[in-house]
C-alpha atoms as a PDB file:
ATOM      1  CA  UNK A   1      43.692  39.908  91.674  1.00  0.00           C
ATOM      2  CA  UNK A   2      47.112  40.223  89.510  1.00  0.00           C
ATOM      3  CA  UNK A   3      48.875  43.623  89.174  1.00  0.00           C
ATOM      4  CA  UNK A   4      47.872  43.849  84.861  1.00  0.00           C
ATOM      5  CA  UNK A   5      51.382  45.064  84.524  1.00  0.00           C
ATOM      6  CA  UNK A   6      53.966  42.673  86.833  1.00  0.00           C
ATOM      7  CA  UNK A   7      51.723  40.212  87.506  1.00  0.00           C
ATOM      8  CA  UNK A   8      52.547  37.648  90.521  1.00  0.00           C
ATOM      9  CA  UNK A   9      55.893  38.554  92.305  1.00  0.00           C
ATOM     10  CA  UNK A  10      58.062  37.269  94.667  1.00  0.00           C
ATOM     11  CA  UNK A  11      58.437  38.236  97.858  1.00  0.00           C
ATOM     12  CA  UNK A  12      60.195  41.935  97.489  1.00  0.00           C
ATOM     13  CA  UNK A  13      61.494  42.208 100.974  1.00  0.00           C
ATOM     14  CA  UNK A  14      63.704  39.033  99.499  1.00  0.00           C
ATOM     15  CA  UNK A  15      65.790  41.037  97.625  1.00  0.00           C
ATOM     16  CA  UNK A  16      67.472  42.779 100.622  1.00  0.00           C
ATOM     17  CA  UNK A  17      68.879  41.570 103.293  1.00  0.00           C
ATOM     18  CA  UNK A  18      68.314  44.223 106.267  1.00  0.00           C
ATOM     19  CA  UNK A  19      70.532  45.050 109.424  1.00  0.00           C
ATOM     20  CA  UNK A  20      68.875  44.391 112.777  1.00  0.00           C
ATOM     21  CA  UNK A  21      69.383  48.408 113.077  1.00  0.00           C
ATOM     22  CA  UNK A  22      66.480  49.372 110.266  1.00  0.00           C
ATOM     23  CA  UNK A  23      63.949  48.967 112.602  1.00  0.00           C
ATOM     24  CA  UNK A  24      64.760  51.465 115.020  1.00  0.00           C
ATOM     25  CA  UNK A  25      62.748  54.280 116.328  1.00  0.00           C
ATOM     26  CA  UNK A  26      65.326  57.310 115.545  1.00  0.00           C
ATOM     27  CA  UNK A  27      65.146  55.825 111.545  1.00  0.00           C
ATOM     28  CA  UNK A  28      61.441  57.283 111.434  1.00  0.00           C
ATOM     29  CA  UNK A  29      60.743  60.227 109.608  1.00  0.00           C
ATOM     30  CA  UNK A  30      63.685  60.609 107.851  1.00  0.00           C
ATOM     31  CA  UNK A  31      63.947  62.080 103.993  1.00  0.00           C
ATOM     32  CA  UNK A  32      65.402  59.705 101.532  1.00  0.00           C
ATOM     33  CA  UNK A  33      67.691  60.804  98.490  1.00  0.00           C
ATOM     34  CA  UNK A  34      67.849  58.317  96.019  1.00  0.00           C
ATOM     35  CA  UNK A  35      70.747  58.193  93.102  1.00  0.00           C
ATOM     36  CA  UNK A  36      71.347  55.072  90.440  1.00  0.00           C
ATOM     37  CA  UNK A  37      74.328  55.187  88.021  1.00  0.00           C
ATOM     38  CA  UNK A  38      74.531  53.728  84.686  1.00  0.00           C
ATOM     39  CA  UNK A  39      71.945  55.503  82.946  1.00  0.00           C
ATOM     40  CA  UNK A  40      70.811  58.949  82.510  1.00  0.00           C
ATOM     41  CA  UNK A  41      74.049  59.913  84.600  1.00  0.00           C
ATOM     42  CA  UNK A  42      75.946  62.825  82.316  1.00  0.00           C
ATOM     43  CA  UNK A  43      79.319  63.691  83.240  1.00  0.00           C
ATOM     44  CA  UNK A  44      78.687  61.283  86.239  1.00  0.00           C
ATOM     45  CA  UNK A  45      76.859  63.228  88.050  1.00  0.00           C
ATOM     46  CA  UNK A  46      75.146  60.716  90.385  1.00  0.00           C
ATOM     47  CA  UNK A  47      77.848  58.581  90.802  1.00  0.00           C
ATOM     48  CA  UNK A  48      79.883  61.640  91.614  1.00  0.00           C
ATOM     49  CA  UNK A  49      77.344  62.826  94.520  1.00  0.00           C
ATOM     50  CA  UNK A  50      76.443  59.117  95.747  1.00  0.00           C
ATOM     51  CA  UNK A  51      80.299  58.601  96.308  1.00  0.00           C
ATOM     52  CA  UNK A  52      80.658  61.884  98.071  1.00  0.00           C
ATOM     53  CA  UNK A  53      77.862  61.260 100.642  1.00  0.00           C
ATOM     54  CA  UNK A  54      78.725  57.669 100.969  1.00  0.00           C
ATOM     55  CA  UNK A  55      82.325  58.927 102.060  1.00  0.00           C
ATOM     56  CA  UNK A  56      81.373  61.005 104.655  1.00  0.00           C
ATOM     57  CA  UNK A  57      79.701  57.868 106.363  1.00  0.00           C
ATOM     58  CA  UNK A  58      81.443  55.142 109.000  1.00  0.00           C
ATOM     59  CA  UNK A  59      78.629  52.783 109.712  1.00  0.00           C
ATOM     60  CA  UNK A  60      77.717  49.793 107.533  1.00  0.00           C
ATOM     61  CA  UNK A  61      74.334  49.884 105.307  1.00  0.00           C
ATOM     62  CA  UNK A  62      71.110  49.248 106.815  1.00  0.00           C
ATOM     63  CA  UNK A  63      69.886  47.324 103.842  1.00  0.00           C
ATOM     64  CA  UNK A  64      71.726  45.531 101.353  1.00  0.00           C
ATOM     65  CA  UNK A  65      70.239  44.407  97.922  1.00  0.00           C
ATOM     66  CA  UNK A  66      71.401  41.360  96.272  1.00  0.00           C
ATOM     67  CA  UNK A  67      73.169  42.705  93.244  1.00  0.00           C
ATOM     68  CA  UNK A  68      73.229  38.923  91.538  1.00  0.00           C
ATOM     69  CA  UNK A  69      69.526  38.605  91.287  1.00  0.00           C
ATOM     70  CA  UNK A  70      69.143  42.975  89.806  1.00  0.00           C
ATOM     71  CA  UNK A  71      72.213  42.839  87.592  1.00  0.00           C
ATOM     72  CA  UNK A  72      73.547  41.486  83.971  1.00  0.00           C
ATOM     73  CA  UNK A  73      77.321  41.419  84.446  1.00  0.00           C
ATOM     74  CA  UNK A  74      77.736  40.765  81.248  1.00  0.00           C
ATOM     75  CA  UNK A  75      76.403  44.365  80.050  1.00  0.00           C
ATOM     76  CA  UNK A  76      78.731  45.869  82.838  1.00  0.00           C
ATOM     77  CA  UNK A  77      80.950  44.122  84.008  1.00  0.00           C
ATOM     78  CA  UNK A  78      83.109  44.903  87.566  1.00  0.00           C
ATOM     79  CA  UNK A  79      86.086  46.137  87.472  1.00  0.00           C
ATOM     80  CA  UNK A  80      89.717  43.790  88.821  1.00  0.00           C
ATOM     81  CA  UNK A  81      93.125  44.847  88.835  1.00  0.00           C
ATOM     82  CA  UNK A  82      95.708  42.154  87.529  1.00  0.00           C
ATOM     83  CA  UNK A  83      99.214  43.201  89.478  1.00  0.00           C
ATOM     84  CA  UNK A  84     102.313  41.458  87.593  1.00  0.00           C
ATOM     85  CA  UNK A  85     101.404  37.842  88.191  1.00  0.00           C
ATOM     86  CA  UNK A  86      98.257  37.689  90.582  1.00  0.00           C
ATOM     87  CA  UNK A  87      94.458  39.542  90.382  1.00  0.00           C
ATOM     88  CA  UNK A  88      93.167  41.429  93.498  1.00  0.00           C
ATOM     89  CA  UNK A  89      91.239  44.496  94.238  1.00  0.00           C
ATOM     90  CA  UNK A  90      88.150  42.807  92.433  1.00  0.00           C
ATOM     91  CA  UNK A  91      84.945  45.607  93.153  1.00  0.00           C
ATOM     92  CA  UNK A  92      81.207  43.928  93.097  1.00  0.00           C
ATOM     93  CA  UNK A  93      78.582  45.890  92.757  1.00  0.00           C
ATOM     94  CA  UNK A  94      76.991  47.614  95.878  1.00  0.00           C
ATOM     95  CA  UNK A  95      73.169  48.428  95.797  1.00  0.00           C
ATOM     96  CA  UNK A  96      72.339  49.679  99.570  1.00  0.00           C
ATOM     97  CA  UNK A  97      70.800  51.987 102.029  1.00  0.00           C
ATOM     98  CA  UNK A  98      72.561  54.064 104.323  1.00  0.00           C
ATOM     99  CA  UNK A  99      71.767  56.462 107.491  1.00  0.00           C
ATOM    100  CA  UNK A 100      74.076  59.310 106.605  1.00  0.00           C
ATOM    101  CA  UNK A 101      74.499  62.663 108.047  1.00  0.00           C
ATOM    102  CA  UNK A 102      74.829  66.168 106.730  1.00  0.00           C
ATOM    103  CA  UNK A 103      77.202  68.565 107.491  1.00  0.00           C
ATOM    104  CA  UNK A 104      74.887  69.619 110.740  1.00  0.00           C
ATOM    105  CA  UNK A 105      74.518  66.400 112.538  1.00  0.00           C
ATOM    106  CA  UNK A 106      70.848  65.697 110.840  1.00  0.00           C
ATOM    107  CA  UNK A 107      69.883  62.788 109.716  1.00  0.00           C
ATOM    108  CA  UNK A 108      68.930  61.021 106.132  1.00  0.00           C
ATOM    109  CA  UNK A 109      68.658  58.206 104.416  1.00  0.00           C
ATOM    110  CA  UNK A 110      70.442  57.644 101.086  1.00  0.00           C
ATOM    111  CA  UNK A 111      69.954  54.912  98.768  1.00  0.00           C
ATOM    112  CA  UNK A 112      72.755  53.864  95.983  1.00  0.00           C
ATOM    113  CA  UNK A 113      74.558  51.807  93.904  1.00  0.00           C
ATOM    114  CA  UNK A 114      74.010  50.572  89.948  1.00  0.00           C
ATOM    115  CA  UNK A 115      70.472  51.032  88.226  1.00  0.00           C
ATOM    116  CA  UNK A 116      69.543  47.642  88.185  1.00  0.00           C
ATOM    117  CA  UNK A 117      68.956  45.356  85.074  1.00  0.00           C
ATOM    118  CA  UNK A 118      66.404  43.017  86.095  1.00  0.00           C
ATOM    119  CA  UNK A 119      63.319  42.704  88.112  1.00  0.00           C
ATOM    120  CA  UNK A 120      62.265  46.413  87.888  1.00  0.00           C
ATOM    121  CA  UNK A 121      58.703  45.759  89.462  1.00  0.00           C
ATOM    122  CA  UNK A 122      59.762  43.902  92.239  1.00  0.00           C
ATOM    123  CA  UNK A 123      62.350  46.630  93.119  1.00  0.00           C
ATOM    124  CA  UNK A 124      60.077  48.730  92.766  1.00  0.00           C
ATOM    125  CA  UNK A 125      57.905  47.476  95.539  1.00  0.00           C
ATOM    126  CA  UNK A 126      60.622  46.787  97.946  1.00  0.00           C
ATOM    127  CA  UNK A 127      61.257  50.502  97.785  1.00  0.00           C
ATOM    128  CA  UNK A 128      57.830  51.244  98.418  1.00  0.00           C
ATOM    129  CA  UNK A 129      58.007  48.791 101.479  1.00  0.00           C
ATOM    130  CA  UNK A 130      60.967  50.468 102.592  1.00  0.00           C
ATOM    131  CA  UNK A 131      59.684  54.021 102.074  1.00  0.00           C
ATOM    132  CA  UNK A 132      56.460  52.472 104.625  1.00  0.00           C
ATOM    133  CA  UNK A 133      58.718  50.555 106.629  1.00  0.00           C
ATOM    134  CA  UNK A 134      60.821  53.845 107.672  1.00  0.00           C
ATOM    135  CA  UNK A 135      58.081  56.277 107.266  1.00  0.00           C
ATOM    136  CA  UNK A 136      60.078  58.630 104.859  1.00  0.00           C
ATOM    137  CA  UNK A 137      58.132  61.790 104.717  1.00  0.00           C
ATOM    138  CA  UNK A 138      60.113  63.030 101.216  1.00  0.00           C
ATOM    139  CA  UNK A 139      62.218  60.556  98.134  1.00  0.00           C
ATOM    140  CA  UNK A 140      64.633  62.934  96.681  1.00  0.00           C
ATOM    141  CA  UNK A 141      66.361  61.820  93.501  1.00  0.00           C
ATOM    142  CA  UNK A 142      68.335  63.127  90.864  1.00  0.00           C
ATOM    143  CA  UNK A 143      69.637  62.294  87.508  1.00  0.00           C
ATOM    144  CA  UNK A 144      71.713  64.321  84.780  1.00  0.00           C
ATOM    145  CA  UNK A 145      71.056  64.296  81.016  1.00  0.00           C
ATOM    146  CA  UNK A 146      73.035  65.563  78.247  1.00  0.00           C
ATOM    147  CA  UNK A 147      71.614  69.141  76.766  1.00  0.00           C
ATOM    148  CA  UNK A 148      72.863  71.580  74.017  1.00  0.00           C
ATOM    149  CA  UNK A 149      73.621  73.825  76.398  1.00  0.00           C
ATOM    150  CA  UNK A 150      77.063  75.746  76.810  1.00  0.00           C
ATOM    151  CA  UNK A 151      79.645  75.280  79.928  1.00  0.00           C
ATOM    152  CA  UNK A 152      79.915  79.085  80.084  1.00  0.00           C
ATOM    153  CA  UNK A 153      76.226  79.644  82.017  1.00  0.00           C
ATOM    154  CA  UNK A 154      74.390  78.041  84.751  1.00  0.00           C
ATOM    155  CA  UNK A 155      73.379  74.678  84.809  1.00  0.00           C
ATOM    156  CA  UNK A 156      69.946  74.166  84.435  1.00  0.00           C
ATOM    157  CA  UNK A 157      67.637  71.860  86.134  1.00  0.00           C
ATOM    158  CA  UNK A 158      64.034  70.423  85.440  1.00  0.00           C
ATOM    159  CA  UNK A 159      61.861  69.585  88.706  1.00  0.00           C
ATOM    160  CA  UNK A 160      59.369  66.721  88.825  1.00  0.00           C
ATOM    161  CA  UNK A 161      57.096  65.018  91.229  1.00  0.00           C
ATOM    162  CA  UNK A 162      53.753  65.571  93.244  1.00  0.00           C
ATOM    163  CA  UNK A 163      55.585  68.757  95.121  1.00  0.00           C
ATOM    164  CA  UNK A 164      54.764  71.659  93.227  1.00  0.00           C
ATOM    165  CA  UNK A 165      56.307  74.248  95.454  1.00  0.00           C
ATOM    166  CA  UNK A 166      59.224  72.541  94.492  1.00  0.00           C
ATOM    167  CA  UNK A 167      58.508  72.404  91.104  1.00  0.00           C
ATOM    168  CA  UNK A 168      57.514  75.218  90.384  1.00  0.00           C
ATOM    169  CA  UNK A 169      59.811  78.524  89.734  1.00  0.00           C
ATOM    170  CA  UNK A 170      62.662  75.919  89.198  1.00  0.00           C
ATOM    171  CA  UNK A 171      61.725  74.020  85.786  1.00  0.00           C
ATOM    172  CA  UNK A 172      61.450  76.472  82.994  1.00  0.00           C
ATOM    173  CA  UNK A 173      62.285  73.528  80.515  1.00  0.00           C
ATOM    174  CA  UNK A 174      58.154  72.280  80.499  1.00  0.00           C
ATOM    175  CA  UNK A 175      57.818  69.781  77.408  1.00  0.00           C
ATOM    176  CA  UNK A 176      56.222  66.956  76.592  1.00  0.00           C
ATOM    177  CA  UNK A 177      58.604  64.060  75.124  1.00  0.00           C
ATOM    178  CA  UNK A 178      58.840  60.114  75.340  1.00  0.00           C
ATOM    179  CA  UNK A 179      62.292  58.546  76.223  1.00  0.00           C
ATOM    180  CA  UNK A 180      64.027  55.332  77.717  1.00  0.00           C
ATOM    181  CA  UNK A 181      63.236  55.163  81.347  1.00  0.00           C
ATOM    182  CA  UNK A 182      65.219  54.837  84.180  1.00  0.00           C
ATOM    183  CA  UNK A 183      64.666  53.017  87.121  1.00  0.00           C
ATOM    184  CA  UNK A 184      63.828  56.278  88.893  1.00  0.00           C
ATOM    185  CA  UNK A 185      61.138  56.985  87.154  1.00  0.00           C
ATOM    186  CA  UNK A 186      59.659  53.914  87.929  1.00  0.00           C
ATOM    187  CA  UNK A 187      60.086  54.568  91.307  1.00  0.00           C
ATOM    188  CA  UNK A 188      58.730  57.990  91.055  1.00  0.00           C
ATOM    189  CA  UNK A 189      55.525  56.805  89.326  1.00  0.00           C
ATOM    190  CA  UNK A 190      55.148  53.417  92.034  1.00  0.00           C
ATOM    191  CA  UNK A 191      55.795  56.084  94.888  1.00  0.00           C
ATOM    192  CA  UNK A 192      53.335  58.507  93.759  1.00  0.00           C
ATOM    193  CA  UNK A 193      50.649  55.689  93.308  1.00  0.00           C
ATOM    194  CA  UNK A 194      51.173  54.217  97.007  1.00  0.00           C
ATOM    195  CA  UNK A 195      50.494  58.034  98.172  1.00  0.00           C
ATOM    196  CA  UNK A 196      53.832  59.150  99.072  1.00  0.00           C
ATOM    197  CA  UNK A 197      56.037  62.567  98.107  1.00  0.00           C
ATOM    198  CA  UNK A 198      58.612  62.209  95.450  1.00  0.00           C
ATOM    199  CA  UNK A 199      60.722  65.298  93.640  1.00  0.00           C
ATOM    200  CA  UNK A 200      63.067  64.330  90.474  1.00  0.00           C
ATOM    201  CA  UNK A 201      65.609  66.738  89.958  1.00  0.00           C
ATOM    202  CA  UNK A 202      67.074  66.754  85.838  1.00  0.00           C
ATOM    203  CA  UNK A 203      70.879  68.093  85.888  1.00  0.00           C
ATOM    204  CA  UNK A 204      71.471  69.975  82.217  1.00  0.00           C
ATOM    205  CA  UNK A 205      74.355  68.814  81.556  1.00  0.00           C
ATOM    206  CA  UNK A 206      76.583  70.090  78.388  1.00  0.00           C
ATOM    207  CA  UNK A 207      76.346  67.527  75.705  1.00  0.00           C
ATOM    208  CA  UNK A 208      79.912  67.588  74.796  1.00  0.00           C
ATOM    209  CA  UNK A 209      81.006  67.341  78.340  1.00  0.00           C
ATOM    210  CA  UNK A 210      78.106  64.067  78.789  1.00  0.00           C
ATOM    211  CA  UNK A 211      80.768  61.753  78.522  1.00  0.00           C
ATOM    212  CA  UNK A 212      83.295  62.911  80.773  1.00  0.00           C
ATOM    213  CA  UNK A 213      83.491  63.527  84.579  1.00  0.00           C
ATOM    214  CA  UNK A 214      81.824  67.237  85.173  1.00  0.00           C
ATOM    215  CA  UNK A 215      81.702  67.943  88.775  1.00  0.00           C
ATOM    216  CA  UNK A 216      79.735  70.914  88.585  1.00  0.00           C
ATOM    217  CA  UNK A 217      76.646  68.905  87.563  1.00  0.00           C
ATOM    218  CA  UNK A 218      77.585  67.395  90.582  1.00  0.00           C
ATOM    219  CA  UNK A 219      77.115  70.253  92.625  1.00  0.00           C
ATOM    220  CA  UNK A 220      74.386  71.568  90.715  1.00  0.00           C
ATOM    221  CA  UNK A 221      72.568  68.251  92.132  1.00  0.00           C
ATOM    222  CA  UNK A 222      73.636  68.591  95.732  1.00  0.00           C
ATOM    223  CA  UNK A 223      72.928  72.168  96.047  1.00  0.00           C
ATOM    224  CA  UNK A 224      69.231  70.933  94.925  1.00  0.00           C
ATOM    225  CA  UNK A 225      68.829  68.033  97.336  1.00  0.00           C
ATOM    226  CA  UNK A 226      70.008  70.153  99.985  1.00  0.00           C
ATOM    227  CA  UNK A 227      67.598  72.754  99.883  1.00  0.00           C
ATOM    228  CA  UNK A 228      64.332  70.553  99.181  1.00  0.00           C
ATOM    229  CA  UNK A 229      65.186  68.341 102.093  1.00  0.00           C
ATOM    230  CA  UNK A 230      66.354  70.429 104.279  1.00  0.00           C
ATOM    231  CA  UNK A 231      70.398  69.255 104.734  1.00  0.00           C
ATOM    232  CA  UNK A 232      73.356  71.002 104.332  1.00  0.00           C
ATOM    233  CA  UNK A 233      75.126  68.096 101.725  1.00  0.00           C
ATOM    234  CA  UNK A 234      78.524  68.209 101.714  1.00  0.00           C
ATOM    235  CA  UNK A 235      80.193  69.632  98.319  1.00  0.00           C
ATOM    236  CA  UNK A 236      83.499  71.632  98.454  1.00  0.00           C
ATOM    237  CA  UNK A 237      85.930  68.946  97.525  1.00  0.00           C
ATOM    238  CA  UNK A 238      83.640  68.762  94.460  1.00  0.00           C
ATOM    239  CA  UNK A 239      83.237  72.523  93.830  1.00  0.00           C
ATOM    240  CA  UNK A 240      87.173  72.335  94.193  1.00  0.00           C
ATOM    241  CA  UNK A 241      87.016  70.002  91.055  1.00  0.00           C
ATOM    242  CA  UNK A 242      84.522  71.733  89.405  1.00  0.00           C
ATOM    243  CA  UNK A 243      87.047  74.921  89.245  1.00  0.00           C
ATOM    244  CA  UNK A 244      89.726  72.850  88.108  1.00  0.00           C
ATOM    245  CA  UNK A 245      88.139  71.225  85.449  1.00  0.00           C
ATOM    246  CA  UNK A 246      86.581  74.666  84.244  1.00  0.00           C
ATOM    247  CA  UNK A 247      90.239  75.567  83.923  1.00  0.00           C
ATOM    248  CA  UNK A 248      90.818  72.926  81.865  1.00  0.00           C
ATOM    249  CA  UNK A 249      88.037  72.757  79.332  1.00  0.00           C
ATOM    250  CA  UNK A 250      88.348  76.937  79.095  1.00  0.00           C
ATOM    251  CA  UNK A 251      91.953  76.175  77.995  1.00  0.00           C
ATOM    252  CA  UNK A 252      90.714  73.151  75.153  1.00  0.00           C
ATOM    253  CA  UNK A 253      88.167  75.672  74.116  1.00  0.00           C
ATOM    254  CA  UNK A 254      90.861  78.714  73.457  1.00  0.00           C
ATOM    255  CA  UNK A 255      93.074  76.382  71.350  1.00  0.00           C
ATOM    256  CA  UNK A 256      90.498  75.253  69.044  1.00  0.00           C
ATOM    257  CA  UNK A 257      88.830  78.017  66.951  1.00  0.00           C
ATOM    258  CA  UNK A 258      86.196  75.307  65.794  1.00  0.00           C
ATOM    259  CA  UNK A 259      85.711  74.528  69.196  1.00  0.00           C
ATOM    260  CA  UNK A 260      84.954  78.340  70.193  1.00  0.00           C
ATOM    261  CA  UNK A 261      81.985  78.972  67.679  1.00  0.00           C
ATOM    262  CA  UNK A 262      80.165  75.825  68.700  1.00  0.00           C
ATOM    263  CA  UNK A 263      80.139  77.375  72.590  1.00  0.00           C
ATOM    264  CA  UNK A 264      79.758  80.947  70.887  1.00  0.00           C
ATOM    265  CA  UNK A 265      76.514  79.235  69.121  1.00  0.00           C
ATOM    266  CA  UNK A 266      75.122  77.687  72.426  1.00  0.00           C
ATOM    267  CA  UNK A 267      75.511  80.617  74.446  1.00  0.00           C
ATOM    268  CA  UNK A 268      73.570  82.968  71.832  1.00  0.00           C
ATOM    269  CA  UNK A 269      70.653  80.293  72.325  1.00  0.00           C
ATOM    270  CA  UNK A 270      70.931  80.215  75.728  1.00  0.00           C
ATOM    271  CA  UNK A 271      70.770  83.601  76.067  1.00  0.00           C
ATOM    272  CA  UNK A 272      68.241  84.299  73.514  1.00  0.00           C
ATOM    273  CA  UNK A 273      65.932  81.481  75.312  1.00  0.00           C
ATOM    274  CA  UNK A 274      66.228  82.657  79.160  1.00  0.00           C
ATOM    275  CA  UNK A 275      66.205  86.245  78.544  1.00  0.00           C
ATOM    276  CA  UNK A 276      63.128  86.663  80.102  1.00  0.00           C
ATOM    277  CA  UNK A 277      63.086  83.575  82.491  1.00  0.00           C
ATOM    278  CA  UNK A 278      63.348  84.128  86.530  1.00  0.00           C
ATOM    279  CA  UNK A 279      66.612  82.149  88.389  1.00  0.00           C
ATOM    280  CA  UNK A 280      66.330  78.400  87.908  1.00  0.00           C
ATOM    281  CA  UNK A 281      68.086  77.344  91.130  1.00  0.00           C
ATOM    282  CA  UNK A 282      66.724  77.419  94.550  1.00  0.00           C
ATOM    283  CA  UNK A 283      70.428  78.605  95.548  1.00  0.00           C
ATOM    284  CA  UNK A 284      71.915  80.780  93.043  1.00  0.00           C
ATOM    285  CA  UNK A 285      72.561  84.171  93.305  1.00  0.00           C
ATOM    286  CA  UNK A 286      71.343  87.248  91.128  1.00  0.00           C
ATOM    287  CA  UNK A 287      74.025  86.377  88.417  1.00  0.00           C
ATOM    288  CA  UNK A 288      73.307  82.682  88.835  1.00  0.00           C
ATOM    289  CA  UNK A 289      76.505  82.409  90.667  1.00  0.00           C
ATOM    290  CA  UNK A 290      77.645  79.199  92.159  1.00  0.00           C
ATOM    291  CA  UNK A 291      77.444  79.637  96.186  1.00  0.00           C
ATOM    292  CA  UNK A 292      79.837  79.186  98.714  1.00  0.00           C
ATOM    293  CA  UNK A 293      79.403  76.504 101.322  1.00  0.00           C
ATOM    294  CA  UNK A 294      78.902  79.541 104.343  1.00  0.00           C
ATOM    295  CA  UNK A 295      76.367  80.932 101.571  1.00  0.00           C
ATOM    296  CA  UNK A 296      74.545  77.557 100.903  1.00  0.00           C
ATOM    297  CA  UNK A 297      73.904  77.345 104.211  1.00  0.00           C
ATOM    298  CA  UNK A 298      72.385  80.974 104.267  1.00  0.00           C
ATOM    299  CA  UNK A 299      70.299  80.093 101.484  1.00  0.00           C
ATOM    300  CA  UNK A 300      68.863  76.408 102.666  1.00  0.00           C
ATOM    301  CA  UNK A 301      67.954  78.336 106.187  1.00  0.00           C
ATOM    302  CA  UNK A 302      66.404  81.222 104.306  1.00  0.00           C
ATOM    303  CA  UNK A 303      64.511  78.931 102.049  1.00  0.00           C
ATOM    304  CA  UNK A 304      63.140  77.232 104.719  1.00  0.00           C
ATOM    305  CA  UNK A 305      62.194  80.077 106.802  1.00  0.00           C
ATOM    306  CA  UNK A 306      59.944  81.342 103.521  1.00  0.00           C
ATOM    307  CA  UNK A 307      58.449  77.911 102.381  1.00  0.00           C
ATOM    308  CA  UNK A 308      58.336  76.599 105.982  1.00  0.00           C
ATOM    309  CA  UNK A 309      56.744  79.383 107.860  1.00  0.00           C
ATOM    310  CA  UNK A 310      59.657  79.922 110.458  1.00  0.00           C
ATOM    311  CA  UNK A 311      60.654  76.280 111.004  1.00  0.00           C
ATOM    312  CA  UNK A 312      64.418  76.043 109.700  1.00  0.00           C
ATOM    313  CA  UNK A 313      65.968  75.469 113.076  1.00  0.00           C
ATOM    314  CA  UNK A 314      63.860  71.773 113.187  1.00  0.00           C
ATOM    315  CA  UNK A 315      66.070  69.104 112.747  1.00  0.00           C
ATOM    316  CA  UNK A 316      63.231  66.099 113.514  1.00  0.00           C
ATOM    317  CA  UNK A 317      62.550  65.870 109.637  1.00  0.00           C
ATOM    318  CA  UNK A 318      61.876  67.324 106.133  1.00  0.00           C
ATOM    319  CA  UNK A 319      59.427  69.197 104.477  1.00  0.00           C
END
């Protein structure tokens, strides 16, 4: 019988090309963290945290999509560098899935690169196969959105996904809209169906800021991923950023008057709205404070301990 909504497809384990290493036993049972730039990425925020955990890695990718058959170059194109009379530094597009590590040895999975443009469904079910293939016990993945909400307060985040003690106490935002999808809802909703745990994590990020880089929605994301799966992510070289462009947007916003009512307007809405809501974040701290890295680590081994019954110390998997 035909799927009613992809019909026939090809083969979806033909749209990777795997490393002989995926099929090894320490691979099992590892949580995956998922992140697609493109769309529904404000202030960069996923391509900020995908090329921070990429960085930290040596080895090559375990799996390797084939980028000509997902993407329309023509809609966004690579980038080349033309130096005085010859072109080099040409950078394709790299869709792939890594074995990473966090900054206490464990292990993950992370899978990034572009959203693709083409052939959601079949993507679709070659993450699915992968997801069975490697036994993940928990998909993480994260996207940012732009929100009328001011610089000046704590980043909000909405929570989605079949885990409600993740959900729940984090996403005060609960509405009901329609909008463009993104591959990672797709993913979410093919995930859910096949029987396996997913959590979505929304980044609020400042509309006027949507457009530029804004590491702090950056961190915002990591400091999430990190405490539902259980890793200590790294993030000071972008809470180092974050501080320096707070400097600099604090300093655009004190030479334009016009420019300091708008933020004066979003923060009395903010305010007036989360009065009487409990702390959004997993992490923050009683004045929704950003943490350090030695107090992120505190708080991911204290969350643990509550949610987990005692079991922080494990490192043999998530959740």
């Amino acid at each position: 019988m035909l799927d009613p909504v992809s019909g026939p497809l090809q083969d979806p384990a033909g749209l990777y090309t795997a490393a002989a290493e995926l099929d090894q036993d320490d691979l099992r049972g590892l949580p995956l963290i998922m992140g697609f730039t493109g769309f529904a990425d404000a202030g960069h925020a996923v391509r900020q945290i995908t090329d921070e955990l990429v960085s930290v890695q040596s080895q090559g990718a375990l799996a390797a999509f084939d980028v000509d058959q997902l993407m329309d170059y023509r809609s966004r194109r690579p980038r080349i560098r033309f130096v005085e009379d010859h072109l080099e530094d040409y950078e394709p597009p790299r869709l792939a899935l890594y074995r990473l590590e966090d900054g206490l040895g464990r292990p993950y999975l992370l899978l990034a690169g572009p959203e693709p443009d083409l052939q959601w469904e079949r993507f679709a079910h070659a993450v699915v196969g992968l997801v069975e293939r490697l036994e993940v016990p928990l998909t993480l993945w994260v996207h940012a959105i732009p929100m009328p909400v001011p610089h000046t307060r704590p980043l909000g985040v909405t929570v989605h996904g079949n885990r409600p003690e993740l959900v729940e106490g984090i996403s005060r935002w609960k509405p009901t809209v329609e909008f463009p999808a993104a591959i990672g809802h797709l993913l979410e909703l093919r995930l859910v169906a096949a029987g396996h745990d997913v959590t979505g994590f929304v980044v609020h990020v400042p509309h006027y800021l949507a457009e530029s880089e804004y590491p702090a929605a950056a961190v915002t994301g990591l400091e999430h991923l990190g405490a539902a799966s259980h890793l200590m992510l790294p993030s000071d070289r972008l809470r180092e950023a974050a501080r320096e462009v707070g400097r600099q947007v604090a300093e655009q916003v004190e030479a334009s008057e016009d420019v300091r009512e708008l933020i004066e307007g979003l923060e009395e809405r903010f305010d007036d709205r989360s009065a009487d809501h409990p702390r959004r974040s997993l992490l923050a701290g009683p004045a929704d404070s950003l943490p350090t890295a030695e107090d992120l680590g505190a708080a991911v081994e204290a969350y643990l301990a509550t949610h987990e019954g005692g079991e922080a110390g494990r490192h043999d998997g998530p959740l």
